[in-house]
C-alpha atoms as a PDB file:
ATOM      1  CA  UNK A   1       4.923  10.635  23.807  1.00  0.00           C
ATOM      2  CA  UNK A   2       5.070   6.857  24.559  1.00  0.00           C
ATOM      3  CA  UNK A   3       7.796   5.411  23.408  1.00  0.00           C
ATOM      4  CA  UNK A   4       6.926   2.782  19.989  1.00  0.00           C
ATOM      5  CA  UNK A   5       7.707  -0.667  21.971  1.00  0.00           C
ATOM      6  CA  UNK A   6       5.265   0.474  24.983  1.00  0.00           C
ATOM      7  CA  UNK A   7       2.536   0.674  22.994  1.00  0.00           C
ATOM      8  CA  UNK A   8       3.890  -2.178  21.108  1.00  0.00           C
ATOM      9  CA  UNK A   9       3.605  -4.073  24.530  1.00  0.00           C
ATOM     10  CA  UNK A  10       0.108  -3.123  25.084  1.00  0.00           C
ATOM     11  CA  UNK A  11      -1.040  -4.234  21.410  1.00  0.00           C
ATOM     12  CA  UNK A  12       0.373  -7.585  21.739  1.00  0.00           C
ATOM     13  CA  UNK A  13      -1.003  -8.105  25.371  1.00  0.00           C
ATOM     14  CA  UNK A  14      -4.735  -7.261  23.445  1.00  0.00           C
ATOM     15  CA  UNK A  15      -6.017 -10.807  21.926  1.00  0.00           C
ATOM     16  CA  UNK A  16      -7.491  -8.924  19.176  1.00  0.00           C
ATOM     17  CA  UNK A  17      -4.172  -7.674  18.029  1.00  0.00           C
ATOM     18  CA  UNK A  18      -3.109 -11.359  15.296  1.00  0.00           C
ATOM     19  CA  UNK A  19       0.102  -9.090  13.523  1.00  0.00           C
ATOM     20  CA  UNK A  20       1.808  -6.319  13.833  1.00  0.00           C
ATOM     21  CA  UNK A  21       4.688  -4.120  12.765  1.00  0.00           C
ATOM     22  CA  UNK A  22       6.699  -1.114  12.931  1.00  0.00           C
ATOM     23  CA  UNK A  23       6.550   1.007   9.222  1.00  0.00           C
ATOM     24  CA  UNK A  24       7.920   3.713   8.231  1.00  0.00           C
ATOM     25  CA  UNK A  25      11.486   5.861   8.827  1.00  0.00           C
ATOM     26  CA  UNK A  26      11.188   6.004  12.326  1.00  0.00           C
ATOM     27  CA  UNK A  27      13.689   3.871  14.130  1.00  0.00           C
ATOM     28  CA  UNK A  28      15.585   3.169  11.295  1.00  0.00           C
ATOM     29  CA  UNK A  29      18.971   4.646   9.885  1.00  0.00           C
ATOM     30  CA  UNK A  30      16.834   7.169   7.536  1.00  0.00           C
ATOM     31  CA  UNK A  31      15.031   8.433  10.124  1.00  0.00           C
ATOM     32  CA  UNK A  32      14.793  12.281  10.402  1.00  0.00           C
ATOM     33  CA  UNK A  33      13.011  15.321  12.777  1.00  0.00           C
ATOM     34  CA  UNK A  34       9.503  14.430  11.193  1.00  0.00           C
ATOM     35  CA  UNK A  35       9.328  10.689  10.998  1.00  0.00           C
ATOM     36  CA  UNK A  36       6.261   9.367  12.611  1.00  0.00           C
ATOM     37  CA  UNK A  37       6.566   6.665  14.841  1.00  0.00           C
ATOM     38  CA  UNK A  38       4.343   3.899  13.093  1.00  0.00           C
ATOM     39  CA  UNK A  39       2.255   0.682  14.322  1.00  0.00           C
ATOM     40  CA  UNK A  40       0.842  -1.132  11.568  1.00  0.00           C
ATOM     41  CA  UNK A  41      -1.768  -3.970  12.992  1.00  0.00           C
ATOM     42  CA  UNK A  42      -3.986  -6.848  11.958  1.00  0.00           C
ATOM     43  CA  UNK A  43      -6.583  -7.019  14.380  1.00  0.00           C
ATOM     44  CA  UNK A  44     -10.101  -9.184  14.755  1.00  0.00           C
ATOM     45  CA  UNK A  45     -13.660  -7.649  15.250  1.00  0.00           C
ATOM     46  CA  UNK A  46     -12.537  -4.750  12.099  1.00  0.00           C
ATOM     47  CA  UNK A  47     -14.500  -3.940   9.694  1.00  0.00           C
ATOM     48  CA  UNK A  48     -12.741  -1.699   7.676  1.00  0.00           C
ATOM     49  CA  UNK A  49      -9.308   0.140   7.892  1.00  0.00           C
ATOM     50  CA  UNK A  50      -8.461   3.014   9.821  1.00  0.00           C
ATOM     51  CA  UNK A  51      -5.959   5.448  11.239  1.00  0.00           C
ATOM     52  CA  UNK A  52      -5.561   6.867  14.447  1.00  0.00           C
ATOM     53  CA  UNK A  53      -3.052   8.222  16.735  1.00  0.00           C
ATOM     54  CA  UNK A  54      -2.117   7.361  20.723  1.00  0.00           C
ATOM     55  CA  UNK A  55       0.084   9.338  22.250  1.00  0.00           C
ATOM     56  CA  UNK A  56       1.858  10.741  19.794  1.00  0.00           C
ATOM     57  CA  UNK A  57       2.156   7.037  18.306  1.00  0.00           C
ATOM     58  CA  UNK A  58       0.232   6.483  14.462  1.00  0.00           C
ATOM     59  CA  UNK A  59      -1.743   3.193  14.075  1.00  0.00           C
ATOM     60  CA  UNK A  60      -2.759   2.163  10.819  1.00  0.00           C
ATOM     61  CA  UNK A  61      -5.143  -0.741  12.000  1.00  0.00           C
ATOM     62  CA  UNK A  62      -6.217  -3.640   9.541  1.00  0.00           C
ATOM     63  CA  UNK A  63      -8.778  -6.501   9.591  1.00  0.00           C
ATOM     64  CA  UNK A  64      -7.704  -9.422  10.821  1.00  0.00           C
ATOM     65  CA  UNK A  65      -8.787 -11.553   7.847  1.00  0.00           C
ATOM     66  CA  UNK A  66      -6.848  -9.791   5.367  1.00  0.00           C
ATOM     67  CA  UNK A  67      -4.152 -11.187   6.802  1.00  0.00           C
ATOM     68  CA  UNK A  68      -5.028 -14.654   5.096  1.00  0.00           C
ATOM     69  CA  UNK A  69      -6.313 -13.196   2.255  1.00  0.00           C
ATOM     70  CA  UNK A  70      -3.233 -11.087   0.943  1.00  0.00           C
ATOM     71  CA  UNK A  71      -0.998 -13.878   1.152  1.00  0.00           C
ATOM     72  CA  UNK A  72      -2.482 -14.400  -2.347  1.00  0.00           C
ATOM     73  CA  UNK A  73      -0.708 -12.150  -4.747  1.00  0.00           C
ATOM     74  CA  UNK A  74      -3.642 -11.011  -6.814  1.00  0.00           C
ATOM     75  CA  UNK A  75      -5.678 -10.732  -3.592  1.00  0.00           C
ATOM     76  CA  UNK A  76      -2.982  -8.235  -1.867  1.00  0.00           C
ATOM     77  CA  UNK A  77      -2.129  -6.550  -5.336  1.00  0.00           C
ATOM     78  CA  UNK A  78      -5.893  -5.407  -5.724  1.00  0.00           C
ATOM     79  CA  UNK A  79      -6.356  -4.064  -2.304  1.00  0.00           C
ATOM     80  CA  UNK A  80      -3.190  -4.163  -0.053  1.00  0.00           C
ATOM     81  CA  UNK A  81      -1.124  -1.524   1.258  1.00  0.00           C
ATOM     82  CA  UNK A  82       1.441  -2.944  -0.360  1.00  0.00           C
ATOM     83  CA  UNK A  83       4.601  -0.928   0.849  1.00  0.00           C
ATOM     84  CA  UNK A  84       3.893  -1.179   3.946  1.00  0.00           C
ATOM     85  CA  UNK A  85       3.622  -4.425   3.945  1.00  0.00           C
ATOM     86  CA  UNK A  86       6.592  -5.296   1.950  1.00  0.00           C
ATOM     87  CA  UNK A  87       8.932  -2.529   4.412  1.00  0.00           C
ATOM     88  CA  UNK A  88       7.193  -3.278   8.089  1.00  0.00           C
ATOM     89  CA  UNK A  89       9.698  -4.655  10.668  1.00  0.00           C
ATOM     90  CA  UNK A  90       7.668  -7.648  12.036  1.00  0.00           C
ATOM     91  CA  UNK A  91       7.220  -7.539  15.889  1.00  0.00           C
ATOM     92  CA  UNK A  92       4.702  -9.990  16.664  1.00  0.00           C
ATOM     93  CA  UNK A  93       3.485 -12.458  13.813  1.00  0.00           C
ATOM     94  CA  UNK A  94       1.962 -15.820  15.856  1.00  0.00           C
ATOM     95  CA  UNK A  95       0.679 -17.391  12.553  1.00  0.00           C
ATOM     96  CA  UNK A  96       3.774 -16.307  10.024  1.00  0.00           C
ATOM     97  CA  UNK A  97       0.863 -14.984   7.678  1.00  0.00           C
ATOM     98  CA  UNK A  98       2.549 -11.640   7.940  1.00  0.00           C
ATOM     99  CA  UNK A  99       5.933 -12.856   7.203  1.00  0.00           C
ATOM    100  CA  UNK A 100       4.464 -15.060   4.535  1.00  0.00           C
ATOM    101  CA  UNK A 101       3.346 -12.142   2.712  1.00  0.00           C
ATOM    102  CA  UNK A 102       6.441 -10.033   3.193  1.00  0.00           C
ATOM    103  CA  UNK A 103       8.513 -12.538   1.617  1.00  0.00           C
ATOM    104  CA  UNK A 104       5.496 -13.036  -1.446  1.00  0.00           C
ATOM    105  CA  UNK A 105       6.380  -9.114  -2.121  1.00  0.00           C
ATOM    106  CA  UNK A 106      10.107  -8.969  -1.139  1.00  0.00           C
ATOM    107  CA  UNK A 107      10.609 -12.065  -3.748  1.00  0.00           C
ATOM    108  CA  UNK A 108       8.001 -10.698  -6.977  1.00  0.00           C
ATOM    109  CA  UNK A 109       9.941 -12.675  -9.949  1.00  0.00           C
ATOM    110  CA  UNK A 110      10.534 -10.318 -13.014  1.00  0.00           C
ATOM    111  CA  UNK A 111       7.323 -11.136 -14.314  1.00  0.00           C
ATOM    112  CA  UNK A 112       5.141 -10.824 -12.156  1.00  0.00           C
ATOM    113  CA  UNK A 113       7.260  -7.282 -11.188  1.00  0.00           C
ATOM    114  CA  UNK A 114       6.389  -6.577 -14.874  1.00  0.00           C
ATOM    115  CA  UNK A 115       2.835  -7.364 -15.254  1.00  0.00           C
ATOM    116  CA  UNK A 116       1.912  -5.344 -11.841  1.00  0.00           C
ATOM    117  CA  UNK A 117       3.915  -2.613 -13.759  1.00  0.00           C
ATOM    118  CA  UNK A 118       1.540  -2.994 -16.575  1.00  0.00           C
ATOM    119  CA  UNK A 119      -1.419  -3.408 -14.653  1.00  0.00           C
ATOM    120  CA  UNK A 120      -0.733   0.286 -12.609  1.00  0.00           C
ATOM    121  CA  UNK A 121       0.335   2.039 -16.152  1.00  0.00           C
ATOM    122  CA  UNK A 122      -2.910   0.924 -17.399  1.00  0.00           C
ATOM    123  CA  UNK A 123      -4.995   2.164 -14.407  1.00  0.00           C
ATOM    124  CA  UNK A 124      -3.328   5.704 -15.044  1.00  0.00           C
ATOM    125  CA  UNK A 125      -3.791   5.229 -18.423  1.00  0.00           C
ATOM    126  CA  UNK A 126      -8.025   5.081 -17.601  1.00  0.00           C
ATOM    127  CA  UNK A 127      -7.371   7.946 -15.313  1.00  0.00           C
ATOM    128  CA  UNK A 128      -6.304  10.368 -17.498  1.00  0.00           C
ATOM    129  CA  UNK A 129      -8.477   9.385 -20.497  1.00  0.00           C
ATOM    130  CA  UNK A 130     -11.124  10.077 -18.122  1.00  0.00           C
ATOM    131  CA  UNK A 131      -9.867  13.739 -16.705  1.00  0.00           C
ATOM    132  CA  UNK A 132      -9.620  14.148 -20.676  1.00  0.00           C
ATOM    133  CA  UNK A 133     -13.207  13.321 -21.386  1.00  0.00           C
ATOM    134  CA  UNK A 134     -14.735  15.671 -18.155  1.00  0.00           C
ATOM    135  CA  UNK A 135     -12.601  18.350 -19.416  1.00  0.00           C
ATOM    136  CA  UNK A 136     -14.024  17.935 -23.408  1.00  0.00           C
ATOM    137  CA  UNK A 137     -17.135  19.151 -21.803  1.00  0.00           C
ATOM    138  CA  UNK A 138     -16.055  22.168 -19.821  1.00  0.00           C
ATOM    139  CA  UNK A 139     -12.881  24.494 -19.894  1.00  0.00           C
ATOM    140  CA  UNK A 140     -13.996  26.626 -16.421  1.00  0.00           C
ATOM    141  CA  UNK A 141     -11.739  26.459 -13.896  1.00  0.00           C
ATOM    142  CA  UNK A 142     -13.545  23.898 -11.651  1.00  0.00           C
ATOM    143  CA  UNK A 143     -12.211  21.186 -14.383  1.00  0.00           C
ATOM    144  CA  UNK A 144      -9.299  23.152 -14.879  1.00  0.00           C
ATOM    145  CA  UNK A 145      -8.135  22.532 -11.087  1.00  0.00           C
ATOM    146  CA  UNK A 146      -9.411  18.730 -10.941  1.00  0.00           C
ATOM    147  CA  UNK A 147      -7.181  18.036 -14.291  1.00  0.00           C
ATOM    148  CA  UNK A 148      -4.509  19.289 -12.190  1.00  0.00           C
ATOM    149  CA  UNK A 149      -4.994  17.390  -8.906  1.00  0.00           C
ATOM    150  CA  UNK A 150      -6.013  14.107 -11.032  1.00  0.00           C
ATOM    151  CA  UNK A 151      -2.772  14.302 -13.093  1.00  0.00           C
ATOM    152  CA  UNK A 152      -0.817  14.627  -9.198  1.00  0.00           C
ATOM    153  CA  UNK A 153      -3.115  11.493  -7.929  1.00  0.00           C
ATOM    154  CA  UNK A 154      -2.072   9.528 -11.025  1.00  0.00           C
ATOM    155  CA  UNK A 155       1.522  10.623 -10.401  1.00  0.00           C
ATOM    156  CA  UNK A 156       2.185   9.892  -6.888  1.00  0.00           C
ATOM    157  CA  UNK A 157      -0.225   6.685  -6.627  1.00  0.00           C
ATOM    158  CA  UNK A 158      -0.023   4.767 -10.215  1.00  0.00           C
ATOM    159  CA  UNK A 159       3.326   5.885 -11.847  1.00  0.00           C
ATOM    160  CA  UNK A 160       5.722   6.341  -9.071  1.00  0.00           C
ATOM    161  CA  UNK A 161       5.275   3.088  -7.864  1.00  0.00           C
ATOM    162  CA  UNK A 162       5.495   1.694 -11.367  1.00  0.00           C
ATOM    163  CA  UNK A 163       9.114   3.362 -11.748  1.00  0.00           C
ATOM    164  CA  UNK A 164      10.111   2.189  -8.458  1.00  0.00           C
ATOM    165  CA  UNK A 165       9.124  -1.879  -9.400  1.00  0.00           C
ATOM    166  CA  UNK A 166      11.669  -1.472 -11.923  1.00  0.00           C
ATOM    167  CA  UNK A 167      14.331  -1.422  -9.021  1.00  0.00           C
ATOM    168  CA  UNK A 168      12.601  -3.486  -7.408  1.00  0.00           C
ATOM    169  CA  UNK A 169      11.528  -1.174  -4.752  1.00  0.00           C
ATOM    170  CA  UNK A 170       8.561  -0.019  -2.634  1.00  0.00           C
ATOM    171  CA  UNK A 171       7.547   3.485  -2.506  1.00  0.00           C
ATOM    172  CA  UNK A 172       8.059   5.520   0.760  1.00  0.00           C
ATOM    173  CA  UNK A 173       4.664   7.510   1.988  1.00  0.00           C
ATOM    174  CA  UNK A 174       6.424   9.895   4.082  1.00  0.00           C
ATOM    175  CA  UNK A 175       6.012  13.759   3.452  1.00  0.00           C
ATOM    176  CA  UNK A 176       9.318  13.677   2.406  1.00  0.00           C
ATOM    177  CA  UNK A 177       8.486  11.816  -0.795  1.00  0.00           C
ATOM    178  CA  UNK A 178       9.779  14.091  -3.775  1.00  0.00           C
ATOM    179  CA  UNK A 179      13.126  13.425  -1.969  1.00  0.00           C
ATOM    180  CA  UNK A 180      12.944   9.790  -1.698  1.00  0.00           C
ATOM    181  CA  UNK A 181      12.008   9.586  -4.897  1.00  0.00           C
ATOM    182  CA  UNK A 182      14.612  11.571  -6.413  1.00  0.00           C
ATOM    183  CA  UNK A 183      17.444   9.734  -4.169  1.00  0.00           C
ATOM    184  CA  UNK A 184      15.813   6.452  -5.422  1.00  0.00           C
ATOM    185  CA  UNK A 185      15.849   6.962  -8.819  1.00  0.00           C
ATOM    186  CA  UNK A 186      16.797  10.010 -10.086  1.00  0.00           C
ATOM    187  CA  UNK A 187      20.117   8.547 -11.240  1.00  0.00           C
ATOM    188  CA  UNK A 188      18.609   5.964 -13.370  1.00  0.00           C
ATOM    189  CA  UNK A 189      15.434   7.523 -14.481  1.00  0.00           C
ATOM    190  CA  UNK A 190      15.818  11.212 -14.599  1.00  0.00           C
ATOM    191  CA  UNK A 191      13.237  12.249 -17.369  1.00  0.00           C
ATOM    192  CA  UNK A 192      10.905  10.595 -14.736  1.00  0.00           C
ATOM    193  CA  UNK A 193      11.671  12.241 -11.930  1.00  0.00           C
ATOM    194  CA  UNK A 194      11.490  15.600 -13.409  1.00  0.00           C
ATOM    195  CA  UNK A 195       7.883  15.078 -14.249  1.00  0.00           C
ATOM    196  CA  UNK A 196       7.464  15.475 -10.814  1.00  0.00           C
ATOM    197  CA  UNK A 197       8.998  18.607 -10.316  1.00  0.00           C
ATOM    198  CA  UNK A 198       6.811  19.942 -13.742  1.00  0.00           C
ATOM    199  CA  UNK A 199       3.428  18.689 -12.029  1.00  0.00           C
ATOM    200  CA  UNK A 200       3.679  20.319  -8.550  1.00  0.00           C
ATOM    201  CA  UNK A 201       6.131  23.243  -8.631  1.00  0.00           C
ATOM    202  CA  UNK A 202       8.152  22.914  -5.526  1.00  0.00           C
ATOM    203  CA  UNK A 203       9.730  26.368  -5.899  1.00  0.00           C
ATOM    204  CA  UNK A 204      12.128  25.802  -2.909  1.00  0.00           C
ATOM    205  CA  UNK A 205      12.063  27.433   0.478  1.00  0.00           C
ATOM    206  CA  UNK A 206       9.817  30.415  -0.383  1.00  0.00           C
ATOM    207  CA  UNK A 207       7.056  28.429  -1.887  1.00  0.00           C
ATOM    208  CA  UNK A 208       6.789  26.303   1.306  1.00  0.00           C
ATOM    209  CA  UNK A 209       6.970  28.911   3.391  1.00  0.00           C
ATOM    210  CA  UNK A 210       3.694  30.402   1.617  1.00  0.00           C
ATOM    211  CA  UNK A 211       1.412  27.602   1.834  1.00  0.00           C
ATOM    212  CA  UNK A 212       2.463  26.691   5.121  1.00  0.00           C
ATOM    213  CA  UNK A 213       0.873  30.505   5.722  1.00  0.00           C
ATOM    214  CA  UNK A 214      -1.811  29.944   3.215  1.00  0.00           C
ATOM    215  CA  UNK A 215      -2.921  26.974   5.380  1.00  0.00           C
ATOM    216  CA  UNK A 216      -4.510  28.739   8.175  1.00  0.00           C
ATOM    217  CA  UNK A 217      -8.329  29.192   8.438  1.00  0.00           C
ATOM    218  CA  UNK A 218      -8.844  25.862   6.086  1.00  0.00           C
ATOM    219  CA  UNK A 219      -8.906  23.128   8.528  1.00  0.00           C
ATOM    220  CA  UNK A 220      -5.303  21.920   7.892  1.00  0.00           C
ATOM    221  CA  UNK A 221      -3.875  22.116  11.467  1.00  0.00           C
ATOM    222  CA  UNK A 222      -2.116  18.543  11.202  1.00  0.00           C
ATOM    223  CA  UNK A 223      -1.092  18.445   7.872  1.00  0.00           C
ATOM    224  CA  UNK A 224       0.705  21.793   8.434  1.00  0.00           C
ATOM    225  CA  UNK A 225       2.681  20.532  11.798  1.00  0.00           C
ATOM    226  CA  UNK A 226       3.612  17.379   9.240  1.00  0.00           C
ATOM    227  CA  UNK A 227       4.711  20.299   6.676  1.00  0.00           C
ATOM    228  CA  UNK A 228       6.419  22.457   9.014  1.00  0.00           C
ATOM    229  CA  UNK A 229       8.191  19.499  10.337  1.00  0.00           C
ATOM    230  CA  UNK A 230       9.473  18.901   6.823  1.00  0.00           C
ATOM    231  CA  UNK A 231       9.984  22.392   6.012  1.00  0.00           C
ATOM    232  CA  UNK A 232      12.527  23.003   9.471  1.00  0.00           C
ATOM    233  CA  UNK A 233      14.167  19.574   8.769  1.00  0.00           C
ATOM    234  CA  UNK A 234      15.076  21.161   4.816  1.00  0.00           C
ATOM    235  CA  UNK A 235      12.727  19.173   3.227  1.00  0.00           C
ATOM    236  CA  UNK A 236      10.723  21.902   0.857  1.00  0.00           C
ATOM    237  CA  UNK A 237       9.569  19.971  -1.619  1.00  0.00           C
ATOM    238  CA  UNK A 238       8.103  17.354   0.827  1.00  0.00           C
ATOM    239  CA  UNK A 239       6.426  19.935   2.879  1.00  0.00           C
ATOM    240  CA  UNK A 240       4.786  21.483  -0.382  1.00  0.00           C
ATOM    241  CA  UNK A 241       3.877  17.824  -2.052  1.00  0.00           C
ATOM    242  CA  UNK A 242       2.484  17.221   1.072  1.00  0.00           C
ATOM    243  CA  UNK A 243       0.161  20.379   1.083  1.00  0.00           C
ATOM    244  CA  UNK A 244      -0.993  20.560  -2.539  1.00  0.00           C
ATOM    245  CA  UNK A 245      -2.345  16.818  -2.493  1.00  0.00           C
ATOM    246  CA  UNK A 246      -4.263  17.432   0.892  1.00  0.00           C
ATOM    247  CA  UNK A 247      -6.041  20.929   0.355  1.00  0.00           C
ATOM    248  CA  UNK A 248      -6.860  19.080  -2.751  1.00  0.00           C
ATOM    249  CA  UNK A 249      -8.116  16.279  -0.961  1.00  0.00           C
ATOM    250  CA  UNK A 250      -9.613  17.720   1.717  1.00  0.00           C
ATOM    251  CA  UNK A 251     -11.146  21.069  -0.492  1.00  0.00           C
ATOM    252  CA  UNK A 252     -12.071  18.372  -3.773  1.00  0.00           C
ATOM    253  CA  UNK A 253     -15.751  20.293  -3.336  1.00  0.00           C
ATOM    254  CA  UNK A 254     -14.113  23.669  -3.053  1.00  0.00           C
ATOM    255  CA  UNK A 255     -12.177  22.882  -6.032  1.00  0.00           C
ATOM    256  CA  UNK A 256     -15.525  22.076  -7.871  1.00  0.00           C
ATOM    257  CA  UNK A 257     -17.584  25.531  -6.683  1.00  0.00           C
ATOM    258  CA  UNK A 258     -14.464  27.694  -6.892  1.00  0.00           C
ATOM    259  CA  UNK A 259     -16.563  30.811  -8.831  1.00  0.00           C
ATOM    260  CA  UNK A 260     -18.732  30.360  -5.337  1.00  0.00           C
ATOM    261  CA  UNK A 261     -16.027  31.109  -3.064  1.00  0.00           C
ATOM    262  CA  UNK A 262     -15.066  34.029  -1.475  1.00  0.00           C
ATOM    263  CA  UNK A 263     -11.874  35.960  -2.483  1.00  0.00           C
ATOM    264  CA  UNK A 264      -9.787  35.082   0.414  1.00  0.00           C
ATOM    265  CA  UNK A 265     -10.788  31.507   0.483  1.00  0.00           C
ATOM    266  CA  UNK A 266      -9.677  31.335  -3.247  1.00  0.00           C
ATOM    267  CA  UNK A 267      -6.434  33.554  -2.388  1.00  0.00           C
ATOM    268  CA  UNK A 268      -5.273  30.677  -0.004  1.00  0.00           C
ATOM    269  CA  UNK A 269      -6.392  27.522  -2.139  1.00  0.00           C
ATOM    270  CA  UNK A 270      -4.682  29.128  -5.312  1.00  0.00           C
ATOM    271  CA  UNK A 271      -1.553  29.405  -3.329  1.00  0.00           C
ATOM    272  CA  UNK A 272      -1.668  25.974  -1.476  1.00  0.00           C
ATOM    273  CA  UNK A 273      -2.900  24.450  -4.791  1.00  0.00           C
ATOM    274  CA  UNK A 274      -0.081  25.770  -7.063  1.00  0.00           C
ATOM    275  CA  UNK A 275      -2.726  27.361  -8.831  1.00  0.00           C
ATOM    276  CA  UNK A 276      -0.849  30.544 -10.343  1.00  0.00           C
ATOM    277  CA  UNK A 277       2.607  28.318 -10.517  1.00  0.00           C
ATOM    278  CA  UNK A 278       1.698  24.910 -11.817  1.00  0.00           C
ATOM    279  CA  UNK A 279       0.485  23.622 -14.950  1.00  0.00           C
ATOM    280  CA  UNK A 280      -3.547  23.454 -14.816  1.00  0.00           C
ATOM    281  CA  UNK A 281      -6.082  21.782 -17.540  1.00  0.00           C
ATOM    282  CA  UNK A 282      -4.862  20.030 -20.389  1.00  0.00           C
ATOM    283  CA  UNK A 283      -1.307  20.782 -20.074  1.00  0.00           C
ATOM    284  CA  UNK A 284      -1.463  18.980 -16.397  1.00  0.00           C
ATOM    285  CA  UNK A 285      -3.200  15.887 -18.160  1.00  0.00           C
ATOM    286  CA  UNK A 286      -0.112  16.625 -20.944  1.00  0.00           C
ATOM    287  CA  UNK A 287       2.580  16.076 -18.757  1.00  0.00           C
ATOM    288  CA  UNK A 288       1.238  13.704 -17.056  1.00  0.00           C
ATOM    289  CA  UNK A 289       0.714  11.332 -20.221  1.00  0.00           C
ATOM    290  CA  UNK A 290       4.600  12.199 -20.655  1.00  0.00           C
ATOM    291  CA  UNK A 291       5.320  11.131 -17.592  1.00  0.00           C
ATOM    292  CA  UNK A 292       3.809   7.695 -17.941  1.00  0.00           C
ATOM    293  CA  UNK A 293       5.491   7.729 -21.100  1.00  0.00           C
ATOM    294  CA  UNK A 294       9.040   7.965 -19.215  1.00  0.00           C
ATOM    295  CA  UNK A 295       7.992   5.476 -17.256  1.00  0.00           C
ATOM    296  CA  UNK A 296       7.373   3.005 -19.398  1.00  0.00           C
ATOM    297  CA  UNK A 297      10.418   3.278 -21.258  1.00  0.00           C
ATOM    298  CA  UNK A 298      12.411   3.537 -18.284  1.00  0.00           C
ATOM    299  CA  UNK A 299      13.389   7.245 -19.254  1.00  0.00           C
END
């Protein structure tokens, strides 16, 4: 693997490449066996965002135009990847945009902390009122399962960072996560975290060690180095969260045929799922709403 600051060299010597930065754990005092070294870029002639990896080395790769446009605050709240952003170590920045918007997030005055609080509590909100009306019109276990993975989406990408902008933090989007969060605030907020631990039922060592088994024959051959990674370095719980939400993502149409699918192909979804040990249907949707509760009252 290259190292971070050769490829670094090579980005900044392309006249495409306007901004870029190093995210993530890697290279800092918190990093660990499994942190990713990460390039985030701004970069002209891109249409859209993407990911991709060079030797060994992740690029998340950016238009170059948002780079203006999310120094506005509404701008980057609607569309940004706003933790990234806000935690990036600048290496190359020619116009300042990038450091412009860094210090927009890094400096959010309590009101404007508050109303993006609301505004993410309400999009949950609309989330789960509308897993509640798909599941009015059928109990099977298709909507059963998507309750489930839609009260885990609303968790990790609406209320977690809505606790964390009470401490005035950004989340972390490493496969470590249920740690972070826990470290973060599980002091402060504790009914919070918990919800967490109701939603996706980490079950320790021996439940990671059966999805990680359960993942084979599903097309899941990174996201179970990532987990292994996690699961050797002691992080369980990471390697688990990390394998429920991406069979789920990856398997959404599985999910929605499941009476269709063979017996071994629902054997290993039910296990990487959580499908026998987690909360499924309304009571998902249940604890969910609790959880957005907690975080609201800073529980």
């Amino acid at each position: 693997m290259l190292e971070p600051d050769k490829i670094a060299e090579r980005l900044i010597a392309d006249r495409k490449v306007r901004a870029l930065a190093l995210v993530g754990s890697y290279g800092t005092p918190e990093q660990w066996q499994g942190s990713v070294p990460t390039l985030l870029t701004f970069e002209r002639g891109l249409l859209s965002p993407q990911t991709e990896t060079r030797a060994g080395i992740r690029l998340e790769r950016l238009p170059y135009e948002k780079l203006e446009l999310w120094r506005d605050w509404d701008a980057a709240q609607a569309s940004a990847p706003l933790s990234l952003l806000a935690t990036g170590r600048v290496l190359y920045d020619p116009t300042g945009n990038f450091g412009r918007i860094q210090r927009m997030l890094l400096n959010l005055g309590p009101e404007r902390q508050a109303l993006y609080r609301q505004e993410l509590l309400a999009q949950g909100q609309t989330r789960l009122s509308e897993a509640r009306a798909v599941l009015g019109r059928g109990r099977a276990v298709p909507e059963q399962l998507l309750a489930l993975v839609t009260a885990r989406e609303v968790a990790l990408g609406q209320l977690y960072p809505a606790l964390l902008s009470l401490l005035h933090l950004w989340p972390e989007s490493e496969v470590r996560l249920p740690h972070a969060w826990r470290v973060a605030a599980g002091l402060r907020f504790p009914r919070s975290v918990y919800g967490l631990e109701r939603l996706y039922s980490f079950g320790g060592p021996e439940e990671a060690r059966r999805c990680l088994l359960a993942t084979r024959g599903l097309g899941l051959v990174e996201q179970e180095r990532r987990a292994r990674a996690a699961y050797t370095a002691g992080y369980y719980d990471g390697a688990v969260r990390l394998l429920r939400d991406e069979a789920a993502t990856l398997h959404r149409a599985d999910l929605g045929r499941w009476n269709l699918l063979s017996p071994a192909r629902q054997a290993k979804l039910s296990q990487l799922i959580g499908l026998e040990r987690s909360p499924i249907g309304p009571t998902a949707l249940e604890i969910a709403q609790e959880l957005l509760e907690d975080v609201r009252e800073g529980r």
